[in-house]
Protein backbone atom coordinates (compact mmCIF):
# COMPACT_ATOMS: atom_id res chain seq x y z
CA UNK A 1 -72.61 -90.55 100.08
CA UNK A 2 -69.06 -89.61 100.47
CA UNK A 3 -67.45 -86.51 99.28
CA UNK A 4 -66.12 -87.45 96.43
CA UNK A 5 -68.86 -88.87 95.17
CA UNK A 6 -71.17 -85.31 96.15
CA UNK A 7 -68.84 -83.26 94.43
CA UNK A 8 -68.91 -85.60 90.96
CA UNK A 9 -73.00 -85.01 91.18
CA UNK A 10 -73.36 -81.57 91.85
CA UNK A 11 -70.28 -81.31 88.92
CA UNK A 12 -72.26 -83.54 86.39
CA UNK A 13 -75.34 -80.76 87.48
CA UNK A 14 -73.17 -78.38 86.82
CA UNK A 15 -72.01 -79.33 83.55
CA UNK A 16 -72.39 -76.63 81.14
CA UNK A 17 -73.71 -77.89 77.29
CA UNK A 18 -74.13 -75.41 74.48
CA UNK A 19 -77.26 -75.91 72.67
CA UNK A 20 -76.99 -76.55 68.66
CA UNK A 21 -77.22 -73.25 67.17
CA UNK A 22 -77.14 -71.27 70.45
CA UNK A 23 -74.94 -68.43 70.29
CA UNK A 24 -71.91 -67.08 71.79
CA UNK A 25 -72.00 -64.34 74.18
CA UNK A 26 -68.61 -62.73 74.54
CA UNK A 27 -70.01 -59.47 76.56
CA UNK A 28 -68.21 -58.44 79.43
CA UNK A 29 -70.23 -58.29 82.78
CA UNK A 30 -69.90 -56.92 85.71
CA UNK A 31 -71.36 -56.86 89.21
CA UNK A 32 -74.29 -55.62 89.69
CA UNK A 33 -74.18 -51.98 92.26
CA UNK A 34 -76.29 -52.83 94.81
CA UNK A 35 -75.66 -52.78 98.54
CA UNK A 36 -73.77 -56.04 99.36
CA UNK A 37 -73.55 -56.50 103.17
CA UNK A 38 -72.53 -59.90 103.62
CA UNK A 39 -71.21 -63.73 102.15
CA UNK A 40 -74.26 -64.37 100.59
CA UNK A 41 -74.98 -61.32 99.31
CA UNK A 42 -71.77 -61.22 97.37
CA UNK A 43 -72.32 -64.80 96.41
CA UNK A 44 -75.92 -64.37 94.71
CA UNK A 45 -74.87 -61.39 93.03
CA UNK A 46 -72.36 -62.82 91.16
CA UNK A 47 -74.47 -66.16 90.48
CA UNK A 48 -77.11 -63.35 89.38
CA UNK A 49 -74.96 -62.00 86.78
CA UNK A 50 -73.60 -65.31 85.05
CA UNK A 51 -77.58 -66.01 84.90
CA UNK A 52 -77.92 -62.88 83.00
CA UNK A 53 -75.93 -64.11 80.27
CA UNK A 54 -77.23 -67.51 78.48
CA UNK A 55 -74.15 -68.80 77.44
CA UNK A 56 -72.46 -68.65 80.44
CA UNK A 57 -75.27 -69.21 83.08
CA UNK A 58 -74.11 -72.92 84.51
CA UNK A 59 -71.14 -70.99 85.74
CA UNK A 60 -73.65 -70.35 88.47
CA UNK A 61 -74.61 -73.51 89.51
CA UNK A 62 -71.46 -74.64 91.57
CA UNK A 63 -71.88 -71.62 93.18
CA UNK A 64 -75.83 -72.26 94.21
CA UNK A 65 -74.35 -76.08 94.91
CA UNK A 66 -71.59 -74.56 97.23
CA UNK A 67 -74.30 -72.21 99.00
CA UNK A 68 -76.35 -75.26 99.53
CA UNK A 69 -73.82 -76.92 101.62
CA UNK A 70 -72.93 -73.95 103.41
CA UNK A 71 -76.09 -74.11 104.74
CA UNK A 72 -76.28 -77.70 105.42
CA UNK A 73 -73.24 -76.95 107.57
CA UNK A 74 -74.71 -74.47 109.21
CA UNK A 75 -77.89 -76.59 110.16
CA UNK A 76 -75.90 -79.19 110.88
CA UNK A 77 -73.66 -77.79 113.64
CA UNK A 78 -76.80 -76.62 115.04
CA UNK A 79 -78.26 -79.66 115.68
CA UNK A 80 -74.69 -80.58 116.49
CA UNK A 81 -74.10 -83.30 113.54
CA UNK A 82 -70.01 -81.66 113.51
CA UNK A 83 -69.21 -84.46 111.46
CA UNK A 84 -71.80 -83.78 108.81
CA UNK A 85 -70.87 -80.32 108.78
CA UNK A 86 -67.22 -80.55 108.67
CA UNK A 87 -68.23 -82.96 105.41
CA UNK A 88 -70.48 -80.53 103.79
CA UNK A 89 -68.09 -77.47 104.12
CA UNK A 90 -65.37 -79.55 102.30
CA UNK A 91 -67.60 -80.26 99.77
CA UNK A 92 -68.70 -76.20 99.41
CA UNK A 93 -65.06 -75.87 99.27
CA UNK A 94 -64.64 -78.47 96.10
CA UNK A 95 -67.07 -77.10 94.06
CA UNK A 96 -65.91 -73.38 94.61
CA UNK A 97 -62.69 -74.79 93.50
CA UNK A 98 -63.91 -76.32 90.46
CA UNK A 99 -65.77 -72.52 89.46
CA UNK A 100 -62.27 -71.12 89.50
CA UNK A 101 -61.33 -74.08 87.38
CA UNK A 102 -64.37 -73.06 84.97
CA UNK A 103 -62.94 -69.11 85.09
CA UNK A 104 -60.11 -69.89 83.42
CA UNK A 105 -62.26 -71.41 80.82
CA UNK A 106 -63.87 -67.62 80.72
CA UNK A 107 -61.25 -65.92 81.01
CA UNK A 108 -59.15 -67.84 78.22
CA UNK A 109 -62.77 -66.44 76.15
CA UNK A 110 -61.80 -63.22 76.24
CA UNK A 111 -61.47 -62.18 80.11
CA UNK A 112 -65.19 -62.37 81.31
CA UNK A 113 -66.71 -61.97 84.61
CA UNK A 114 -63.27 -61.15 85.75
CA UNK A 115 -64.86 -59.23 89.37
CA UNK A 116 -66.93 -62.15 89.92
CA UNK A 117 -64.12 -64.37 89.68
CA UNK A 118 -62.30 -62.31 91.62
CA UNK A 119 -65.33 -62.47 94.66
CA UNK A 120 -65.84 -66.05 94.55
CA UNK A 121 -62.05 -67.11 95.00
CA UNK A 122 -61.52 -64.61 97.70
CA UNK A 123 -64.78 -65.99 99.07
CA UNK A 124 -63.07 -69.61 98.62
CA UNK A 125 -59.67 -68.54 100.37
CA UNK A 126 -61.65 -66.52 103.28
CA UNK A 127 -63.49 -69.55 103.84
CA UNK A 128 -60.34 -72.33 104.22
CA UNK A 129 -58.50 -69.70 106.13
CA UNK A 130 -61.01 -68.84 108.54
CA UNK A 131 -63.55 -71.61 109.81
CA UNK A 132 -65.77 -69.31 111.77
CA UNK A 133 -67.03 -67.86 108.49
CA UNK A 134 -70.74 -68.18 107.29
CA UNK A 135 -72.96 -67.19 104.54
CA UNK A 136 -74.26 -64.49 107.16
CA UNK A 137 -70.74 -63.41 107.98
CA UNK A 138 -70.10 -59.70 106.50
CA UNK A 139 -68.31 -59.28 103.65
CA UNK A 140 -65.63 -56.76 105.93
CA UNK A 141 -64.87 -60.46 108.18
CA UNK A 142 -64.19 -62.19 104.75
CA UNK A 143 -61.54 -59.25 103.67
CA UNK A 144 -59.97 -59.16 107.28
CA UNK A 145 -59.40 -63.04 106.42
CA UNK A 146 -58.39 -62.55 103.00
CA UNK A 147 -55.69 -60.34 104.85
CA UNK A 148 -54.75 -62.29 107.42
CA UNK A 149 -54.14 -65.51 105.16
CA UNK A 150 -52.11 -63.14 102.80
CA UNK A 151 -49.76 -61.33 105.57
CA UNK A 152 -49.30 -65.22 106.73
CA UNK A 153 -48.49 -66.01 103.33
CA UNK A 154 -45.98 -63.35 102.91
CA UNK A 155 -44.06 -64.60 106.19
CA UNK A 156 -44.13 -68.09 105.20
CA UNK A 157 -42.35 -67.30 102.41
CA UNK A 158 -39.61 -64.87 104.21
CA UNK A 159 -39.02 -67.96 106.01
CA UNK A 160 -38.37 -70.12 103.59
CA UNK A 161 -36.25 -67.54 101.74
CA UNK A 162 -34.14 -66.96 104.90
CA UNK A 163 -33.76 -70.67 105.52
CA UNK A 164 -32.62 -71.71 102.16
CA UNK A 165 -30.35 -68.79 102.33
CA UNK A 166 -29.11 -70.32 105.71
CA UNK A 167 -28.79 -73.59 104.17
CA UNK A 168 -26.75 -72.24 101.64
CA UNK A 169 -24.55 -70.37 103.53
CA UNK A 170 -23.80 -73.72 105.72
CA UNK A 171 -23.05 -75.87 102.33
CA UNK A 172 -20.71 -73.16 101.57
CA UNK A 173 -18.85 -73.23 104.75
CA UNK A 174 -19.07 -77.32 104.54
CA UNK A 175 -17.49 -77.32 101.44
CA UNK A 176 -15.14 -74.43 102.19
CA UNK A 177 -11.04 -76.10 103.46
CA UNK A 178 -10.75 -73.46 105.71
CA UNK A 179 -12.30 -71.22 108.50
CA UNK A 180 -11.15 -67.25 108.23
CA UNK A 181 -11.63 -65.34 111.73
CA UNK A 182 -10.17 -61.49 111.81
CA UNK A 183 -12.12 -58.26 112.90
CA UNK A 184 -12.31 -55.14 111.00
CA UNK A 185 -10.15 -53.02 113.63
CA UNK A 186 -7.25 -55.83 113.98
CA UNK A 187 -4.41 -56.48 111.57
CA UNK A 188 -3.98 -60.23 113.00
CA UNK A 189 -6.01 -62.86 111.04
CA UNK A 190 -6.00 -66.56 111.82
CA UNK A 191 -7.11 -69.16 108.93
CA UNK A 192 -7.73 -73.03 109.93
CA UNK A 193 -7.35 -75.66 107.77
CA UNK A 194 -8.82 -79.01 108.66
CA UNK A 195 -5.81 -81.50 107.65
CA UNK A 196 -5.07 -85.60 107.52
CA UNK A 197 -4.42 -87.23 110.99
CA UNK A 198 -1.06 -87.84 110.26
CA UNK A 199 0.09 -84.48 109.14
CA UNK A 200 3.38 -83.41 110.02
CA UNK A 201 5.22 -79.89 109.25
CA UNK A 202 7.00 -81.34 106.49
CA UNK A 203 3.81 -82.30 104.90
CA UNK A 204 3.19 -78.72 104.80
CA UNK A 205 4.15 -75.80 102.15
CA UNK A 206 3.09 -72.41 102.59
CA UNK A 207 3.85 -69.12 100.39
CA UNK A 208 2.62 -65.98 101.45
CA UNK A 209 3.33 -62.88 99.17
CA UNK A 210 1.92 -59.30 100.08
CA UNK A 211 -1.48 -60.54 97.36
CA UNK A 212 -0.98 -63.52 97.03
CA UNK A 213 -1.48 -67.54 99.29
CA UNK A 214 -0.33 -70.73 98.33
CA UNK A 215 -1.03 -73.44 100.69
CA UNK A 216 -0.46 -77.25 99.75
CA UNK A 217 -0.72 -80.15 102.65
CA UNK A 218 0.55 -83.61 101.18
CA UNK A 219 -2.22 -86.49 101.98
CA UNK A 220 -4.93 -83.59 102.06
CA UNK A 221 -8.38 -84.37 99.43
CA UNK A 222 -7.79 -81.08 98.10
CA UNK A 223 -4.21 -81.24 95.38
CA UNK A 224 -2.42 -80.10 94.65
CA UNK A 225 -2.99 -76.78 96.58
CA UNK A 226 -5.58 -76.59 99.69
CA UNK A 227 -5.39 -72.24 99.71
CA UNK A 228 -4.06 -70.73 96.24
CA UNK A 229 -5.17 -67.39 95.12
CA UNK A 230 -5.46 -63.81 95.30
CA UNK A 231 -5.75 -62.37 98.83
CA UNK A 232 -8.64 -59.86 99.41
CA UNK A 233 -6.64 -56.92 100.44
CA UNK A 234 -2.37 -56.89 101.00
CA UNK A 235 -0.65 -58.47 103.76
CA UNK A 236 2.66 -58.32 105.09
CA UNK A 237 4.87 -61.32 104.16
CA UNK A 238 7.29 -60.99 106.79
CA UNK A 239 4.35 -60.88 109.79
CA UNK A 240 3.07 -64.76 108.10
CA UNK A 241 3.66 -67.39 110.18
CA UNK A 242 2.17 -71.04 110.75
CA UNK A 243 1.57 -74.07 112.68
CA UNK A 244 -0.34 -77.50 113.40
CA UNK A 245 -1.95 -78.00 116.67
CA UNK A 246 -4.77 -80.97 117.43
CA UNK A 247 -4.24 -84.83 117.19
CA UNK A 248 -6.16 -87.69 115.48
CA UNK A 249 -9.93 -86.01 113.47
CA UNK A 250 -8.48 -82.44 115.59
CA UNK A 251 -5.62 -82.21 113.28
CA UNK A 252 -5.03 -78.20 112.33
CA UNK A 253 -2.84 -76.21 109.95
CA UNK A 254 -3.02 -72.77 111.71
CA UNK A 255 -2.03 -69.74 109.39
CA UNK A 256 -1.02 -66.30 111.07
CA UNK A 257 -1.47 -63.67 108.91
CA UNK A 258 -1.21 -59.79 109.18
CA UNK A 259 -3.01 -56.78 107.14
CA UNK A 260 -1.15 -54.16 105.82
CA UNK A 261 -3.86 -51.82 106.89
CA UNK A 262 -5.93 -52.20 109.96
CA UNK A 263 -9.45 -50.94 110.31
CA UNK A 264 -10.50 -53.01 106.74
CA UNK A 265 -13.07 -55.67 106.46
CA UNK A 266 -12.30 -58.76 104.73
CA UNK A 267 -15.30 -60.44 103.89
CA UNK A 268 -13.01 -63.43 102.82
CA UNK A 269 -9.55 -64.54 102.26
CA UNK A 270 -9.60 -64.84 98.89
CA UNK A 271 -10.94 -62.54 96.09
CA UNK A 272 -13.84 -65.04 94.80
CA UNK A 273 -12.55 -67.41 91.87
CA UNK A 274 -9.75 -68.45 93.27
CA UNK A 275 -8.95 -72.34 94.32
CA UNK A 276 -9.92 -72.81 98.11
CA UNK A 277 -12.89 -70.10 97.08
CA UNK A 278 -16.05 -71.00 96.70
CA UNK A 279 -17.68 -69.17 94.09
């Protein structure tokens, strides 16, 4: 039978009909506080406590379902079937998957069984994470898991926060028509702007003002100015200078600028809004 097909029977068995006339049970209930040493243990105590209540007792029987092939597996990899097993911990898997489904059900009832819940999905994650774990494995294995899978978690996403922040960073620059290189402890500053092959110095019009850029190449995709805004800090006019070096795709409009003050970091050229800055 394949897995599929396992988990729709043991679901259909776990089906949960209310009887005509049968009523609702809406009390809240809670593990019971006993020693519990390991999987198992945890596992029939919570099955033990949905049992308790009428209304709600099928929420136990994925759970008896899932133990069921948990132990299959185990028998299985000891007579080394490791096909069989792998199959029958997938489907224990399923059909703890499909009790959280029927939680939310619960819960949506007024927030039952909300520490059994909480067991059998950490039970569930534990499991997936860690496929050493048994029904005999102690409960202090299944937290270290729980753990583990959780600090993994937590990186995974720092990852993926730090590369889309990357990513971003390196659309900006793409879309940016110039590179800005200066230190904090130098007045000089050099800006690059990527122009047309064919570029020549009367293509080019530059005003510098001690706040102020305007920078306009004719022929360039950006019109009708390339730089034009507010610098981030004052320069001095009389220091600005430019030129074009590179031939062909290496074609350059080199700007020279100074700082009025040394020993200030510019995080850009321009104060953000204006053209050439992307916001």
């Amino acid at each position: 039978m394949a897995v599929e097909e396992q988990v729709a029977a043991s679901l259909k068995a776990a089906a949960m009909p209310v009887e005509a006339g049968q009523e609702r049970h809406d009390s809240l209930v809670k593990t019971q506080d006993k020693p519990l040493r390991s999987v198992l243990d945890a596992l029939g105590a919570c099955t033990e406590e949905y049992k308790r209540d009428r209304f709600w007792a099928d929420l136990a029987k994925p759970i008896d379902k899932a133990i069921e092939k948990l132990r299959e597996e185990e028998a299985e990899l000891a007579a080394g079937e490791y096909d069989k097993a792998a199959e029958a911990r997938k489907v224990a898997m399923m059909l703890l998957e499909h009790h959280d489904e029927q939680m939310q059900a619960a819960a949506a009832a007024g927030h039952l069984f909300v520490n059994e819940s909480k067991m059998v999905k950490m039970v569930h994650d534990a499991f997936k994470w860690d496929g050493t774990l048994t029904l005999a494995s102690p409960l202090n294995s299944m937290a270290q898991a729980t753990m583990a899978m959780q600090k993994e978690g937590a990186k995974e996403r720092q990852y993926h926060a730090q590369n889309n922040q990357d990513r971003l960073e390196k659309v900006r620059s793409a879309m940016k028509p110039y590179t800005f290189e200066h230190t904090a402890d130098h007045q000089e500053m050099t800006v690059k702007v990527p122009v047309p092959p064919a570029t020549a110095s009367r293509d080019v019009k530059c005003k510098v003002t001690r706040d102020t850029i305007r920078v306009s190449v004719q022929g360039h995709a950006k019109q009708p100015a390339v730089i034009d805004g507010k610098l981030q800090h004052p320069v001095d006019p009389e220091a600005f200078d430019w030129h074009l070096e590179g031939k062909g795709e290496e074609r350059t409009l080199v700007l020279d600028l100074e700082k009025v003050s040394g020993g200030i970091d510019w995080y850009d050229l321009l104060q953000v809004g204006s053209a050439g800055q992307l916001v």
